[in-house]
C-alpha atoms as a PDB file:
ATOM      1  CA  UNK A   1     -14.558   0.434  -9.705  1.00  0.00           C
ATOM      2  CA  UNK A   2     -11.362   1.059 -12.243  1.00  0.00           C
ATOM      3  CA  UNK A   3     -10.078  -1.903 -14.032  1.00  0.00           C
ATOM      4  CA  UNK A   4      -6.669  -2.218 -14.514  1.00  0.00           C
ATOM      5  CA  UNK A   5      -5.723  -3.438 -18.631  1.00  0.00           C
ATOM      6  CA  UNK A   6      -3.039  -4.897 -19.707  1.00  0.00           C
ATOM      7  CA  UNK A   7      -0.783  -4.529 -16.786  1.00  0.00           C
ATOM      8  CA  UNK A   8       2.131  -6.791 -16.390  1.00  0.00           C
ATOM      9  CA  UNK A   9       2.190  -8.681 -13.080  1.00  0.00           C
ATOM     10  CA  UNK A  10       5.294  -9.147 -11.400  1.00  0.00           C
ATOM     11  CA  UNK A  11       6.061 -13.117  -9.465  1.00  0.00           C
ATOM     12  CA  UNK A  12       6.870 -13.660  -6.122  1.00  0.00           C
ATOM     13  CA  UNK A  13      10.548 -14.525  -7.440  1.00  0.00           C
ATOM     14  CA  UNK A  14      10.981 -10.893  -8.634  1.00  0.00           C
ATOM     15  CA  UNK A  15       9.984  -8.996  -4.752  1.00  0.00           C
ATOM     16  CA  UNK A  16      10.536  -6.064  -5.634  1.00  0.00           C
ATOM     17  CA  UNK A  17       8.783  -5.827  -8.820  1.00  0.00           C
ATOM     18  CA  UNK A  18       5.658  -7.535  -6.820  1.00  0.00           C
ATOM     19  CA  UNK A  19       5.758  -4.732  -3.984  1.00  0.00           C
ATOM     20  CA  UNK A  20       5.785  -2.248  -7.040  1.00  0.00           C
ATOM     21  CA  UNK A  21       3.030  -3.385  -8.660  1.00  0.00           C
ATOM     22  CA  UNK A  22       1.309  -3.528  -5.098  1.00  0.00           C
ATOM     23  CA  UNK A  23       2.121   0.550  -5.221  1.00  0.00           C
ATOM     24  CA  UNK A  24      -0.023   0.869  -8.423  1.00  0.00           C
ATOM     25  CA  UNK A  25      -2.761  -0.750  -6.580  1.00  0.00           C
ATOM     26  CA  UNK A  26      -2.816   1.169  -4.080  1.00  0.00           C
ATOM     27  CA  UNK A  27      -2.547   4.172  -5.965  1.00  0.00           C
ATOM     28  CA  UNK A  28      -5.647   3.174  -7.598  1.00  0.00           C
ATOM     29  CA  UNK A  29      -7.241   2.200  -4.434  1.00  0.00           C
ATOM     30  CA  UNK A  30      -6.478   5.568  -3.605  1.00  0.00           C
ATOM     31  CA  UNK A  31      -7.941   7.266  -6.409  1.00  0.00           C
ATOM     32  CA  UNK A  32     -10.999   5.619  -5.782  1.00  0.00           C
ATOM     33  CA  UNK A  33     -11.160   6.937  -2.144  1.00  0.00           C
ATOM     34  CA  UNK A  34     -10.529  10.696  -3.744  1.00  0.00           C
ATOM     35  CA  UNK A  35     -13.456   9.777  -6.089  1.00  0.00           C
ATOM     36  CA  UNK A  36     -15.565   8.945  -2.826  1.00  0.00           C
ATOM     37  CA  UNK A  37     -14.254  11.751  -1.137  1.00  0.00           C
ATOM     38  CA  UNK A  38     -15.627  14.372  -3.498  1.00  0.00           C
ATOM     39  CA  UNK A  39     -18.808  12.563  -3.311  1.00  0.00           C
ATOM     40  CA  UNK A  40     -18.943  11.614   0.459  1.00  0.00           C
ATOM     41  CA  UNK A  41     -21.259  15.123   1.183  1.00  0.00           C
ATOM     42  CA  UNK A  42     -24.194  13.125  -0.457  1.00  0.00           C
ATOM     43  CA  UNK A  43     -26.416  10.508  -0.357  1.00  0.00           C
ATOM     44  CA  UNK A  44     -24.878   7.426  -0.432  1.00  0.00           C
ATOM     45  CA  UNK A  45     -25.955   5.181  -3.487  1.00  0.00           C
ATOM     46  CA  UNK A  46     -25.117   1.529  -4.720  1.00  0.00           C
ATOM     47  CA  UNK A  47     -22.312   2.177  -7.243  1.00  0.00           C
ATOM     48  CA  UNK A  48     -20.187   4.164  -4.340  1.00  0.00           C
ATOM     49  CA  UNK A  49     -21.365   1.964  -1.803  1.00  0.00           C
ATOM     50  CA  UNK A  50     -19.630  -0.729  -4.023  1.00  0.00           C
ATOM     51  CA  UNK A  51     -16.444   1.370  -5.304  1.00  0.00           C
ATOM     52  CA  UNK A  52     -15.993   2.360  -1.395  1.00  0.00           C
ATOM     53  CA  UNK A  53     -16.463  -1.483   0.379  1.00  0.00           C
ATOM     54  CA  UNK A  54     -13.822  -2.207  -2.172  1.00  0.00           C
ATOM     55  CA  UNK A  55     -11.009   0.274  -1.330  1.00  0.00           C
ATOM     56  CA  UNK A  56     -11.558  -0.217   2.343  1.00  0.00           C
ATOM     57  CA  UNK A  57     -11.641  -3.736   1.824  1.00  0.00           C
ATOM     58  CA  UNK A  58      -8.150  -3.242   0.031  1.00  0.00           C
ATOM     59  CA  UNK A  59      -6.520  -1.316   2.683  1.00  0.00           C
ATOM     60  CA  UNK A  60      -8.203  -3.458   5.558  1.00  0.00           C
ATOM     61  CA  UNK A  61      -6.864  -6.764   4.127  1.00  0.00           C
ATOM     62  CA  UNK A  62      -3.818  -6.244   1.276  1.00  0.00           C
ATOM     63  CA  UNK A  63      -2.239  -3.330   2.605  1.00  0.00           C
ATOM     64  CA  UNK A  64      -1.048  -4.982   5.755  1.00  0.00           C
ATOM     65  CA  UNK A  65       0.426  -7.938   3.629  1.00  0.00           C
ATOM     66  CA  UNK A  66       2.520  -5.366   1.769  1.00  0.00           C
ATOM     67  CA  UNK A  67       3.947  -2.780   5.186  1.00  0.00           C
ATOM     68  CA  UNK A  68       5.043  -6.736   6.227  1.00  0.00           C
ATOM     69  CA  UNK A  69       6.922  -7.432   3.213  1.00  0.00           C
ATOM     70  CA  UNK A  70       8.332  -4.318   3.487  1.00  0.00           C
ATOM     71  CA  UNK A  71       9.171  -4.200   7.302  1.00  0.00           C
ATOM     72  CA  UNK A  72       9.724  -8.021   8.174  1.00  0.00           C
ATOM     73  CA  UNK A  73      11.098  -8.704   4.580  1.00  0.00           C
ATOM     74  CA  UNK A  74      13.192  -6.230   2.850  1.00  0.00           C
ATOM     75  CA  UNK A  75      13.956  -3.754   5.152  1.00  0.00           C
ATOM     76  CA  UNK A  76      16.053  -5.980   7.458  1.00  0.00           C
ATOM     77  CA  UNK A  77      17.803  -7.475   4.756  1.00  0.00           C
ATOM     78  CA  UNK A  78      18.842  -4.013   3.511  1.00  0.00           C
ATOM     79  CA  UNK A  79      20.147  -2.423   6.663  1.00  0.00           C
ATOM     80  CA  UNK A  80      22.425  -5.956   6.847  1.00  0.00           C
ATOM     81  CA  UNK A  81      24.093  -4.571   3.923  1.00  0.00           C
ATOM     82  CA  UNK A  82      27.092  -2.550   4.631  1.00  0.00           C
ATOM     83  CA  UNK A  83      28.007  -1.132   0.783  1.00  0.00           C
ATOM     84  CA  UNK A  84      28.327   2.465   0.329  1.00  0.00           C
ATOM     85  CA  UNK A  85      25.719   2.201  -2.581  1.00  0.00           C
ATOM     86  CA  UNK A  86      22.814   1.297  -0.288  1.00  0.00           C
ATOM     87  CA  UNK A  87      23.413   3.459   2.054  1.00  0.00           C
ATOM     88  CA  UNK A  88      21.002   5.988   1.039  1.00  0.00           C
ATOM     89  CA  UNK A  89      18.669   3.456   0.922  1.00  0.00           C
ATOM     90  CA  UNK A  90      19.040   2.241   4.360  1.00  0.00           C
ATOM     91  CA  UNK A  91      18.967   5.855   5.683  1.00  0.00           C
ATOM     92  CA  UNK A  92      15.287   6.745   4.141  1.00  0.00           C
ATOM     93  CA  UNK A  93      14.216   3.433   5.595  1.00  0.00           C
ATOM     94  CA  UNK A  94      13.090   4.809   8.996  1.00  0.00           C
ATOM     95  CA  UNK A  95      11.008   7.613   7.600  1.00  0.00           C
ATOM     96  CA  UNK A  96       9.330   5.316   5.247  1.00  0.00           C
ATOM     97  CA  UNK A  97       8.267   3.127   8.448  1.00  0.00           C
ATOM     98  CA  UNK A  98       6.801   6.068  10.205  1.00  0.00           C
ATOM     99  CA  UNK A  99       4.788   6.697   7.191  1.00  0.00           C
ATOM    100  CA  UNK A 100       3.702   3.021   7.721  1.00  0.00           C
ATOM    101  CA  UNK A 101       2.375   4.164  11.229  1.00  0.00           C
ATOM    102  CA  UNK A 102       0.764   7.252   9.864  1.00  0.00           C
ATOM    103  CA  UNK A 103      -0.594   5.151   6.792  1.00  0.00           C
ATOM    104  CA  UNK A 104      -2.053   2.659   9.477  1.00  0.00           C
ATOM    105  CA  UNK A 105      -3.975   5.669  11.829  1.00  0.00           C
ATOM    106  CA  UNK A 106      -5.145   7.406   8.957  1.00  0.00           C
ATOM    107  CA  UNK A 107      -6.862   4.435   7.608  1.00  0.00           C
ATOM    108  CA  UNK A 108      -8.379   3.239  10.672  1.00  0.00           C
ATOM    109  CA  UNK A 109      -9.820   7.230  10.593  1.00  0.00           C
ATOM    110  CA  UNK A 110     -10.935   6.029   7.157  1.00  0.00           C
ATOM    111  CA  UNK A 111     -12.412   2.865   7.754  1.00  0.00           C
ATOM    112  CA  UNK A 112     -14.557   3.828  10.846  1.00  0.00           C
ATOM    113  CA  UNK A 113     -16.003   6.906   8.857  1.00  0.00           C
ATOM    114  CA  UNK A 114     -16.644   4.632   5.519  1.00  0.00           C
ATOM    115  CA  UNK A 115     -18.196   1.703   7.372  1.00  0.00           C
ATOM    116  CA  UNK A 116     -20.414   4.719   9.189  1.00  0.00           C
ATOM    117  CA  UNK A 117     -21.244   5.919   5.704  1.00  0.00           C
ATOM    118  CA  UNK A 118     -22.018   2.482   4.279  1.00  0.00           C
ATOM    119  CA  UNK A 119     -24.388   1.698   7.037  1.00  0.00           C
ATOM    120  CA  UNK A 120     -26.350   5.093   7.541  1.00  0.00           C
ATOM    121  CA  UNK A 121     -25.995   6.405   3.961  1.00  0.00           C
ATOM    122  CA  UNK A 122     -24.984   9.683   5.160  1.00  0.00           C
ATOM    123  CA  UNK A 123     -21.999  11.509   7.171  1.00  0.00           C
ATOM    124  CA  UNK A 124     -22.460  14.711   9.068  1.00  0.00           C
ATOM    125  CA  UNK A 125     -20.594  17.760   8.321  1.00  0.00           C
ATOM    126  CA  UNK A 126     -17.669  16.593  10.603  1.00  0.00           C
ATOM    127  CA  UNK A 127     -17.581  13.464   9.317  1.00  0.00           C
ATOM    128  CA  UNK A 128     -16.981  14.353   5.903  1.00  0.00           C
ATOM    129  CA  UNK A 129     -14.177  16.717   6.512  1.00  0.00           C
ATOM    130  CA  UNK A 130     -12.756  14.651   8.360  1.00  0.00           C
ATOM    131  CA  UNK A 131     -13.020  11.672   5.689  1.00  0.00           C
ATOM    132  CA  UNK A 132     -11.600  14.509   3.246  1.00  0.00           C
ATOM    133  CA  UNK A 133      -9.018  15.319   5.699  1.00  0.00           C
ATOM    134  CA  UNK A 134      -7.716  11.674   5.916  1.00  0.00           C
ATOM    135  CA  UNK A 135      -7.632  10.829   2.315  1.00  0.00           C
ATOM    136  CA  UNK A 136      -5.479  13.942   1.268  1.00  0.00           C
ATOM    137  CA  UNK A 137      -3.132  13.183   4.336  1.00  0.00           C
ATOM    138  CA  UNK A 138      -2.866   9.395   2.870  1.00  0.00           C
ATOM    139  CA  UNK A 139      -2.541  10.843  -0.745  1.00  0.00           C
ATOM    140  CA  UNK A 140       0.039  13.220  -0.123  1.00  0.00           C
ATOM    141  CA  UNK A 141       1.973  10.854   2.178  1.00  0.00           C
ATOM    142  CA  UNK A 142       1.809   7.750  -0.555  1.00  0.00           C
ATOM    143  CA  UNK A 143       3.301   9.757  -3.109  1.00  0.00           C
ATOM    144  CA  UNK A 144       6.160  11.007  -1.595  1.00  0.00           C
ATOM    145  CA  UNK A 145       6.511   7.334  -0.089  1.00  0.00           C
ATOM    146  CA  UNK A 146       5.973   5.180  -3.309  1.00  0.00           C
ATOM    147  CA  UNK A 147       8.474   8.013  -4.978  1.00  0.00           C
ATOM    148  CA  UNK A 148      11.131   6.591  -2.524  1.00  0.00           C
ATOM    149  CA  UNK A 149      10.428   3.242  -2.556  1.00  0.00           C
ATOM    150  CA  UNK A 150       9.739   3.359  -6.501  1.00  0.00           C
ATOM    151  CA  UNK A 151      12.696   5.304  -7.396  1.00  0.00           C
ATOM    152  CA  UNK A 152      15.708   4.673  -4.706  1.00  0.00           C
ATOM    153  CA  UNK A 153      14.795   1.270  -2.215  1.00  0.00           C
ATOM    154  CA  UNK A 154      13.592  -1.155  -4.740  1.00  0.00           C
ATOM    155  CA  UNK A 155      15.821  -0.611  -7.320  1.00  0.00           C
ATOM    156  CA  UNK A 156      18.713  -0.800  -5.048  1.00  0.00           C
ATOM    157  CA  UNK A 157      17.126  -3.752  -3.504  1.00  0.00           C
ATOM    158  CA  UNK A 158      17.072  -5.473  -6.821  1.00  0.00           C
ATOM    159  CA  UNK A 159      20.580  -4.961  -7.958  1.00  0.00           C
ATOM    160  CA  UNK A 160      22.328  -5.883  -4.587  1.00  0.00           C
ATOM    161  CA  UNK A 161      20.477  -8.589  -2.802  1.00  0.00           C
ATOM    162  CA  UNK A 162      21.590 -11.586  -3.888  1.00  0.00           C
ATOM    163  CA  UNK A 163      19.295 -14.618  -5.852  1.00  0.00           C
ATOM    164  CA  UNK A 164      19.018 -16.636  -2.291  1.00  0.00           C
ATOM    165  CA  UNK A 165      17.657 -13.270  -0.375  1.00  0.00           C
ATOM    166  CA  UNK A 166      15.320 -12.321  -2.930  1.00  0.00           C
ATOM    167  CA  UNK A 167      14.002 -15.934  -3.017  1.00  0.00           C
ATOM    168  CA  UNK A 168      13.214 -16.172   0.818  1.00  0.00           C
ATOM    169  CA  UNK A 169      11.600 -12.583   0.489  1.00  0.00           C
ATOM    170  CA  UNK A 170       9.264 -14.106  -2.254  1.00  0.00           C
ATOM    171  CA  UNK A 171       8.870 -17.078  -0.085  1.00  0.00           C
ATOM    172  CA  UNK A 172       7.672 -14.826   2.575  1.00  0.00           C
ATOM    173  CA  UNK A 173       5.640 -12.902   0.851  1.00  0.00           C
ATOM    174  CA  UNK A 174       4.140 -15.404  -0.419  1.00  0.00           C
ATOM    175  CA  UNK A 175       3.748 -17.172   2.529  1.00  0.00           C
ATOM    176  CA  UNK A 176       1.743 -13.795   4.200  1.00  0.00           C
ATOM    177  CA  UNK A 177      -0.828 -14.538   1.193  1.00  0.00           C
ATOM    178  CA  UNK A 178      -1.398 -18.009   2.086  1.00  0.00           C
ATOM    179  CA  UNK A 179       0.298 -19.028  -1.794  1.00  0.00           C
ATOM    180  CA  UNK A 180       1.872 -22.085  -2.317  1.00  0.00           C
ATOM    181  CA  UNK A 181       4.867 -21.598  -4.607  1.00  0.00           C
ATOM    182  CA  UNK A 182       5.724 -24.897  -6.911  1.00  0.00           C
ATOM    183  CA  UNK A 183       9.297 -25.194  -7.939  1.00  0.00           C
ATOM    184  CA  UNK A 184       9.811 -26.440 -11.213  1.00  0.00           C
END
């Protein structure tokens, strides 16, 4: 499995630096699923197995944490905001949900076909197509969606929402991961 050096980890009272750094995790979540992709067509052994349980575990428990931040979080708070800078923000925000919806089928399409390869050690021809199939879908879609987000929402988000909004979102976040935040 990668290991991430000397990366800087944002705090739950910077949001939108947290759901940033959450994007480089998934993109290397992701890479790891291309890596088992290309070997998916073969026997299954331990260091894949491993590499694979991981990612899916990542998707199936961290990803869901982060389209809530986003959706019950942030997004709300941006479409209260009625200045001309944010607009383009707020108008990209209902694509970037339905990508939350695709996101969510293709990795169920993921999951069931890597738990079926973890437990037989094998995928029929179908299978890993279709496995192949769903990872360049997410791929393709997460770039062009952490691009957005990345570049344009979070930014914005940052330089608009005031101190007490970007608090509660950390509280919530937070919250969502079961953290208890101590105030100095």
């Amino acid at each position: 499995m990668p290991v991430q050096i000397g990366a800087q980890a944002h705090k739950f009272s910077d949001p939108t630096g947290l759901l940033s750094d959450c994007h480089r995790r998934i993109e290397m979540f992701l890479g790891t699923l291309e890596e088992v992709a290309s070997l998916i067509d073969r026997p299954l052994i331990e260091e894949t197995r491993v590499a694979l349980e991981s990612a899916l575990r990542y998707f199936r428990e961290a990803a869901p944490k982060h389209t809530a931040d986003e959706e019950e979080s942030l997004f709300p708070r941006l479409r209260k905001m009625h200045l001309p800078d944010v607009e383009a923000a707020i108008a990209r925000l209902d694509p970037l949900e339905h990508d939350h919806l695709l996101a969510e089928s293709l990795h169920a399409e993921v999951e069931e076909l890597g738990q079926r390869y973890i437990s037989v050690g094998t995928l029929e021809s179908t299978g890993v197509e279709a496995f192949r199939k769903a990872i360049a879908g997410l791929v393709s879609m997460y770039q062009q969606h952490i691009s957005i987000e990345d570049g344009l929402v979070f930014p914005l988000a940052a330089r608009f929402l005031s101190s007490t909004e970007k608090a509660a979102i950390g509280d919530e976040m937070a919250a969502r991961r079961k953290v208890r935040l101590v105030t100095p």
